[in-house]
N, C-alpha and C. Protein backbone atom coordinates (compact mmCIF):
# COMPACT_ATOMS: atom_id res chain seq x y z
N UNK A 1 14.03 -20.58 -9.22
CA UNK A 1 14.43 -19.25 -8.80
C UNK A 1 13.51 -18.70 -7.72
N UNK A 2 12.55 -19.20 -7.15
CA UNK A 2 11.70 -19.22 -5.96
C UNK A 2 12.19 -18.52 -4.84
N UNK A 3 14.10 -18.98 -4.71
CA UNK A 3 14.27 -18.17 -3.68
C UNK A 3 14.96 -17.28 -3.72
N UNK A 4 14.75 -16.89 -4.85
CA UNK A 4 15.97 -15.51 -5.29
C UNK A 4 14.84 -13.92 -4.62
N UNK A 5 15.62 -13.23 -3.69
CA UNK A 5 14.46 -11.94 -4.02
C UNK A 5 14.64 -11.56 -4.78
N UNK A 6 13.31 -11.17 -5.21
CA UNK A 6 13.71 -10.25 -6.64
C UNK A 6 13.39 -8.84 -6.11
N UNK A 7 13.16 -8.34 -4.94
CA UNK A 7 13.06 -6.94 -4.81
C UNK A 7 14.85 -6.38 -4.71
N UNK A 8 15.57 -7.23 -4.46
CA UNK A 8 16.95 -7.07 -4.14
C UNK A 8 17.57 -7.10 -6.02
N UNK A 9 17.02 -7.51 -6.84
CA UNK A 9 17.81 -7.59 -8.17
C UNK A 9 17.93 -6.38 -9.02
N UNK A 10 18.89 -6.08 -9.47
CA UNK A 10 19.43 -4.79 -9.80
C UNK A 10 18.87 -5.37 -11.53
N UNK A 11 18.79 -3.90 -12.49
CA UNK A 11 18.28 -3.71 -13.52
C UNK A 11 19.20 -5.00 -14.49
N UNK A 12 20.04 -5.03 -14.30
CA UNK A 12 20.46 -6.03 -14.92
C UNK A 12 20.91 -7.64 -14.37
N UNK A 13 20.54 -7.76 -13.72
CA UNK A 13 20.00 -9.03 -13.33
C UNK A 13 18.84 -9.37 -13.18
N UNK A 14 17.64 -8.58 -13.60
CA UNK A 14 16.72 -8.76 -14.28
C UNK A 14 16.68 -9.23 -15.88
N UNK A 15 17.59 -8.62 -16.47
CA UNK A 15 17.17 -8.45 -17.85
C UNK A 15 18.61 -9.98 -17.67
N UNK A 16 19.20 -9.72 -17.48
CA UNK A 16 19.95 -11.45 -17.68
C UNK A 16 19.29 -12.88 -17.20
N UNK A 17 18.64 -12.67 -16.08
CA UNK A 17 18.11 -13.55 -15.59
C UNK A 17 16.60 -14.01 -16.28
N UNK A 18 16.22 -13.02 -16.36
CA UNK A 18 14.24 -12.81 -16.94
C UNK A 18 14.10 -12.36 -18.54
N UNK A 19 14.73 -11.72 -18.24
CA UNK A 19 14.22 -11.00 -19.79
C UNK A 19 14.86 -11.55 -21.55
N UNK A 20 16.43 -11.26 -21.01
CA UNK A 20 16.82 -12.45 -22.10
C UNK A 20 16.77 -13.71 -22.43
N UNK A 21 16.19 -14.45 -20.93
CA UNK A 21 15.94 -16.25 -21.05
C UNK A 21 14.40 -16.33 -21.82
N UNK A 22 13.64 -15.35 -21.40
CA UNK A 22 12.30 -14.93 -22.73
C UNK A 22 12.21 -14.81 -23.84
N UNK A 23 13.21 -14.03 -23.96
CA UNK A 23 13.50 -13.67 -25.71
C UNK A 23 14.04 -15.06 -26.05
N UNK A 24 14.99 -15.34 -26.02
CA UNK A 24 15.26 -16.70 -26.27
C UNK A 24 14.76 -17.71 -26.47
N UNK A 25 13.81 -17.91 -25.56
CA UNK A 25 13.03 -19.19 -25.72
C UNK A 25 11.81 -18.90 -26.52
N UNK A 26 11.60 -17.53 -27.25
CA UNK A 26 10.34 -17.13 -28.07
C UNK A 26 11.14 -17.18 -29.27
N UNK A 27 12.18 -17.74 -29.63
CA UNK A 27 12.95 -17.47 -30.71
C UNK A 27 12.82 -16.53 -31.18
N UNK A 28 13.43 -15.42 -30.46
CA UNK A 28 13.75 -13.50 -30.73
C UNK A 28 15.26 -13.46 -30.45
N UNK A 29 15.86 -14.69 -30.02
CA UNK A 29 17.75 -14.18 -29.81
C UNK A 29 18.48 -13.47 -30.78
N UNK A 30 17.98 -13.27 -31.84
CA UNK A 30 18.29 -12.75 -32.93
C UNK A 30 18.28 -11.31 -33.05
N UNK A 31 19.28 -10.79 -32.26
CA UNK A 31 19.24 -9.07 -32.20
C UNK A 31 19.17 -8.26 -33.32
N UNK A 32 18.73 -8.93 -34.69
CA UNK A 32 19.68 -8.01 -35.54
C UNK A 32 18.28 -7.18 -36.49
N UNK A 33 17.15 -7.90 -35.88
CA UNK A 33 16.08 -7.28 -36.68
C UNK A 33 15.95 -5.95 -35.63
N UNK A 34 16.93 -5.22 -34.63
CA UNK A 34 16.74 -4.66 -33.52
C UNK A 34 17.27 -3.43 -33.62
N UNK A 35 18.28 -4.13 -34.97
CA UNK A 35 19.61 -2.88 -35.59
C UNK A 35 18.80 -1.92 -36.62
N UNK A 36 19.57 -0.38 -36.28
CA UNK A 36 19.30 0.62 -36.69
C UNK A 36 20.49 0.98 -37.92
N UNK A 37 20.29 1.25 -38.96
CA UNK A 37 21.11 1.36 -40.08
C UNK A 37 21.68 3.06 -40.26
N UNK A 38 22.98 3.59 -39.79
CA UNK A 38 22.98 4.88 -40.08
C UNK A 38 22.36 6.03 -40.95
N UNK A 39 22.68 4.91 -42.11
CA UNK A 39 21.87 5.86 -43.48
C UNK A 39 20.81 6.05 -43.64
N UNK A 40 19.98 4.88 -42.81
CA UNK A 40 18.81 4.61 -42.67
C UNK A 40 17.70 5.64 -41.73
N UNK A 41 18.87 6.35 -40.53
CA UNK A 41 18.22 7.23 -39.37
C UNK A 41 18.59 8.29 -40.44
N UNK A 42 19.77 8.59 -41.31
CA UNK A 42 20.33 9.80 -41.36
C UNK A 42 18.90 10.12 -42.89
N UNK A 43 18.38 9.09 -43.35
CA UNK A 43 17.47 9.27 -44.46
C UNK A 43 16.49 10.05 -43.64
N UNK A 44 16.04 9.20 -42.32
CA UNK A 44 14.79 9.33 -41.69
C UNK A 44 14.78 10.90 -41.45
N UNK A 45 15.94 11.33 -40.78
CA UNK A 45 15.64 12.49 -40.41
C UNK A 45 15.76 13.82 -41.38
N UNK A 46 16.23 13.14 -42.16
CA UNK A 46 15.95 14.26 -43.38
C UNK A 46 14.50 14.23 -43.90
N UNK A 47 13.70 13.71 -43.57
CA UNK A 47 12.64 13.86 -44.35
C UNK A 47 11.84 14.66 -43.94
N UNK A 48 11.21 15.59 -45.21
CA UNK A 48 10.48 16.73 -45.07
C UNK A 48 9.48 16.97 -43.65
N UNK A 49 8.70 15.76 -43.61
CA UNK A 49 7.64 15.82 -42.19
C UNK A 49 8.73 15.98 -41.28
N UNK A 50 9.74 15.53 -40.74
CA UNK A 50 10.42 15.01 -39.52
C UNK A 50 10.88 16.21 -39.54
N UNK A 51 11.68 17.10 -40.17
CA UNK A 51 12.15 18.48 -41.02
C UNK A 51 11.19 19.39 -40.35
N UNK A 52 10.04 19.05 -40.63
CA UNK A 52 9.02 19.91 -40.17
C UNK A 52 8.51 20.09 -38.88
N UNK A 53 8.99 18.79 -38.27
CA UNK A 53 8.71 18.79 -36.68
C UNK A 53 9.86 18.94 -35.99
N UNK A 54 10.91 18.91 -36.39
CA UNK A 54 12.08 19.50 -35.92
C UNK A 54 12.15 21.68 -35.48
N UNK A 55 11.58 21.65 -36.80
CA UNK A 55 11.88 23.08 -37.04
C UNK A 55 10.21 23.60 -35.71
N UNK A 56 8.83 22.86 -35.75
CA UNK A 56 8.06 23.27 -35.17
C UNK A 56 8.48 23.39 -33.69
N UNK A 57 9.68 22.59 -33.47
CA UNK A 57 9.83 22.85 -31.78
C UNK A 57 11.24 22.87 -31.47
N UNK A 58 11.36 23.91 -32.41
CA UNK A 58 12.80 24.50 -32.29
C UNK A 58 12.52 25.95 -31.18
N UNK A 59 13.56 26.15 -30.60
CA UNK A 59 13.96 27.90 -30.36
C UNK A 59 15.11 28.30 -30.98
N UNK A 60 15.26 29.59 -31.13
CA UNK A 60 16.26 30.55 -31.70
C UNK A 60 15.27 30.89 -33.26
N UNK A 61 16.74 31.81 -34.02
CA UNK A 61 16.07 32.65 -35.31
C UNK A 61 16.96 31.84 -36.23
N UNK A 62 16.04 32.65 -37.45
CA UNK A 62 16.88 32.22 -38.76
C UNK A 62 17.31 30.60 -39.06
N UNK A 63 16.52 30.11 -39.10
CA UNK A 63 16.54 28.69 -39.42
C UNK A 63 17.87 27.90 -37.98
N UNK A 64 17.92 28.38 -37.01
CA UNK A 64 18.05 27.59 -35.93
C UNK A 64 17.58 26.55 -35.77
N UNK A 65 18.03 25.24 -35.52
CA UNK A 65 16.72 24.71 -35.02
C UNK A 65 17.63 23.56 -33.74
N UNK A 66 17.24 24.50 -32.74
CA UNK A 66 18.23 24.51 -31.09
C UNK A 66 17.07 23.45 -30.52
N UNK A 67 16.74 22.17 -30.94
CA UNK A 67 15.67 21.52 -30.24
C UNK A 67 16.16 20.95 -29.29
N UNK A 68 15.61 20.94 -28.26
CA UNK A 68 16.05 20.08 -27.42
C UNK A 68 16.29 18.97 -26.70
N UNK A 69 17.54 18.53 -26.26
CA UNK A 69 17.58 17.09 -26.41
C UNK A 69 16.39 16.09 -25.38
N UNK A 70 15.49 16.88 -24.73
CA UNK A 70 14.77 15.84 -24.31
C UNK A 70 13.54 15.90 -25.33
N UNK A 71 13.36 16.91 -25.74
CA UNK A 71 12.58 17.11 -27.35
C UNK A 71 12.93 15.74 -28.30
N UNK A 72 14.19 15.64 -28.36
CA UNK A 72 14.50 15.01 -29.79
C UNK A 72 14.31 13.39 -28.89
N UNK A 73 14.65 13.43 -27.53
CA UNK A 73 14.69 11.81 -26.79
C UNK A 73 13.35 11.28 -27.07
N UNK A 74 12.66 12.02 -26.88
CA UNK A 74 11.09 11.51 -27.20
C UNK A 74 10.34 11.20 -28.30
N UNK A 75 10.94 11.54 -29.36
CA UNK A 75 10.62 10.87 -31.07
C UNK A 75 10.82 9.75 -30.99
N UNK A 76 9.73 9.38 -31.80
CA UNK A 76 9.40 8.01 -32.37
C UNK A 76 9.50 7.37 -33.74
N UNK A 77 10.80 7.39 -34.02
CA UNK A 77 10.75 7.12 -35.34
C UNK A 77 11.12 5.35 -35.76
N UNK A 78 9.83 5.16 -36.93
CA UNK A 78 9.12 3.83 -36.46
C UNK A 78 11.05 3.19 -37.72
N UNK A 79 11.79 1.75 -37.04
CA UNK A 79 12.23 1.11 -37.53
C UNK A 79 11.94 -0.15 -37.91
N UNK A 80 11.94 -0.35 -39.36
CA UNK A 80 11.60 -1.18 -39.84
C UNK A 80 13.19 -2.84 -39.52
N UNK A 81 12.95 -4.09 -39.91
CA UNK A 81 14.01 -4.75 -39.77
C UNK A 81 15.21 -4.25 -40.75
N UNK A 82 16.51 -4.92 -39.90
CA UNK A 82 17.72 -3.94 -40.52
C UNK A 82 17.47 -4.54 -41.88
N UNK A 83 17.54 -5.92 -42.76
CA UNK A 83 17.06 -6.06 -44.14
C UNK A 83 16.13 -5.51 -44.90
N UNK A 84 15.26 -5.20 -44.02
CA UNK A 84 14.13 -4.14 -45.21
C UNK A 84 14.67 -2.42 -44.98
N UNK A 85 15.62 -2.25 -43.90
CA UNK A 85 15.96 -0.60 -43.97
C UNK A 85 17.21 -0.67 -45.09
N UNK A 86 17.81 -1.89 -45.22
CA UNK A 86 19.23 -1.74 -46.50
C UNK A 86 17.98 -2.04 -48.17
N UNK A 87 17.21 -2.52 -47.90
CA UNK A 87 16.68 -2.73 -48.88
C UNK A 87 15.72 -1.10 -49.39
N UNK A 88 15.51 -0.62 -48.38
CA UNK A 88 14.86 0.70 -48.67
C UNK A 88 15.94 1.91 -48.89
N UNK A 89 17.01 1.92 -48.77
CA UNK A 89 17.96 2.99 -48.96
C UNK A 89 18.79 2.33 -50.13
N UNK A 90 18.63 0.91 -50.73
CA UNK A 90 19.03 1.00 -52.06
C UNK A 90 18.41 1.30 -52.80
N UNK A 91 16.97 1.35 -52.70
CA UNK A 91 15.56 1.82 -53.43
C UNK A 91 15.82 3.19 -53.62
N UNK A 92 15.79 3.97 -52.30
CA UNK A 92 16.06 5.21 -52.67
C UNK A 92 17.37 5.91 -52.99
N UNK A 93 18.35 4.91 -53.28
CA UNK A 93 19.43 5.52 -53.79
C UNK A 93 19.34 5.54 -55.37
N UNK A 94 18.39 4.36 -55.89
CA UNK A 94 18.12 4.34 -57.35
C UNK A 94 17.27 4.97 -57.71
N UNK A 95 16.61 5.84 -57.14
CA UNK A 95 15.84 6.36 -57.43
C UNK A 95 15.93 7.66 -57.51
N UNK A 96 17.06 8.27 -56.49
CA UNK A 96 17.64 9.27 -56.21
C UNK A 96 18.24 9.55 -57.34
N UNK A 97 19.22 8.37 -57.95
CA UNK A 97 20.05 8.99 -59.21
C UNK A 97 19.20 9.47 -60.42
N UNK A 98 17.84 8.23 -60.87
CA UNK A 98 17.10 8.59 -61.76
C UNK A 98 16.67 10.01 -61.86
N UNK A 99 16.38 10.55 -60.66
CA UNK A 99 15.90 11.71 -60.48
C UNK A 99 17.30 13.02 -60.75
N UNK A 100 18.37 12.80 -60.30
CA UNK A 100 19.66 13.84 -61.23
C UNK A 100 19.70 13.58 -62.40
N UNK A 101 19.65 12.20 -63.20
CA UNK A 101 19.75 12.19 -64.21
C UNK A 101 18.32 12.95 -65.47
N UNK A 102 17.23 13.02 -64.88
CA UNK A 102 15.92 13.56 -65.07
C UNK A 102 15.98 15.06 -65.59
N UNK A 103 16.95 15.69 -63.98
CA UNK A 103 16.88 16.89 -63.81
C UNK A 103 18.16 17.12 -64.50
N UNK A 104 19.10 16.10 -65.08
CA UNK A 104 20.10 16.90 -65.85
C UNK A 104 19.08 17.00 -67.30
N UNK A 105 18.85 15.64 -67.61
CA UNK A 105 18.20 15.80 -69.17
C UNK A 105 17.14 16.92 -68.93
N UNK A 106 16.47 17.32 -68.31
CA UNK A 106 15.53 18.55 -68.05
C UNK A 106 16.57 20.19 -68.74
N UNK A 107 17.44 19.83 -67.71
CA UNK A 107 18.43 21.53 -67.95
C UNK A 107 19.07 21.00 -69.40
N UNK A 108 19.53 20.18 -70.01
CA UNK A 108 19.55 20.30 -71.16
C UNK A 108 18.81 20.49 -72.44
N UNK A 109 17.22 19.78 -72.51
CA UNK A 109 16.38 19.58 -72.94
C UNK A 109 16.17 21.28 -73.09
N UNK A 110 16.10 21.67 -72.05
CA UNK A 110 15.57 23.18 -71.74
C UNK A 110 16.72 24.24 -72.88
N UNK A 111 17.78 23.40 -72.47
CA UNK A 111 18.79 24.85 -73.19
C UNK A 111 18.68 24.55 -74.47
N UNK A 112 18.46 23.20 -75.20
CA UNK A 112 18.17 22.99 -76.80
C UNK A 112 16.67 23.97 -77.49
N UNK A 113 15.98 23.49 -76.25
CA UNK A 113 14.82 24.47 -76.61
C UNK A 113 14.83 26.10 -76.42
N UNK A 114 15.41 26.80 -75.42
CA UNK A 114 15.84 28.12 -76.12
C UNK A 114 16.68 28.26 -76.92
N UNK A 115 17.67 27.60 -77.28
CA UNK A 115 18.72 27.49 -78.71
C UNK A 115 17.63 27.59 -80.12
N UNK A 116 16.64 26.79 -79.73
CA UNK A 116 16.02 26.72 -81.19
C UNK A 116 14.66 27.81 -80.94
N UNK A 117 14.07 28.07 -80.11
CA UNK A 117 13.34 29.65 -79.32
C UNK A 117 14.17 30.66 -80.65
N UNK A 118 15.50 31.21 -80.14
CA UNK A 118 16.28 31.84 -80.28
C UNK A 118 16.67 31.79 -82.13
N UNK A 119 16.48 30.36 -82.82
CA UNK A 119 16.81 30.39 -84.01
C UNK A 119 15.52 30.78 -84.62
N UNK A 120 14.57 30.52 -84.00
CA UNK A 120 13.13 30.92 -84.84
C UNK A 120 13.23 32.35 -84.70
N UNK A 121 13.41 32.83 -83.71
CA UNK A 121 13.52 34.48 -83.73
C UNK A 121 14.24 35.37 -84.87
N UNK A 122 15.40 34.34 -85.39
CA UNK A 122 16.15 35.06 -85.90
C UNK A 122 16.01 35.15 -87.32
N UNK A 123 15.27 33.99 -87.96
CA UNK A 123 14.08 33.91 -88.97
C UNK A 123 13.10 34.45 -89.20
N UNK A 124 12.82 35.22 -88.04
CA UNK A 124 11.31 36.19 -88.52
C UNK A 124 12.45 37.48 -88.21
């Protein structure tokens, strides 16, 4: 390729010519550790810190949070490979339920114990 200019090669005849014959031959052709998992961003950005830096460089009132999109272009939110992000949102989906089921036996637990609060009262 000696006599190719390369000041004349447009962004993608770079990356066809150079960049993907690299990846390739480093055995990286494998796009898929590259993939982003919906549930996986939609977890990310729910989370309390990210929540928190959302809202720190927001404008407007009352829980607005009008950030802006070259604001939000510039986050870095670190992805792990797409098998360990399905493997982490089944984690936290089991874990998620344990935790309703917790907080149901909690609100029940709770109402047996003023039921019986309430029967001792009625004994004295």
């Amino acid at each position: 390729m000696s006599s190719v200019n390369k000041k004349a090669l447009s962004e993608t005849d770079i990356i066809s010519k150079y960049i993907i014959p690299a990846i390739k031959q480093a055995g990286l052709d494998d796009m898929t550790h590259l993939a982003a998992s919906p549930a996986f961003i939609n977890l990310s950005l729910k989370e309390p810190r990210i929540l928190d830096l959302v809202f720190a460089q927001s404008t407007g009132t009352a829980n607005q949070a009008n950030s802006s999109m070259v604001a939000i272009g510039n986050w870095l939110i670190p992805v792990p490979p797409l098998k360990e992000q399905n493997r982490i949102i089944e984690k936290l989906q089991v874990m998620l339920r344990t935790c309703d089921a917790l907080t149901k036996s909690i609100k029940v637990e709770g109402g047996l114990q003023s039921k019986l609060a309430d029967s001792v009262q009625l004994l004295n």
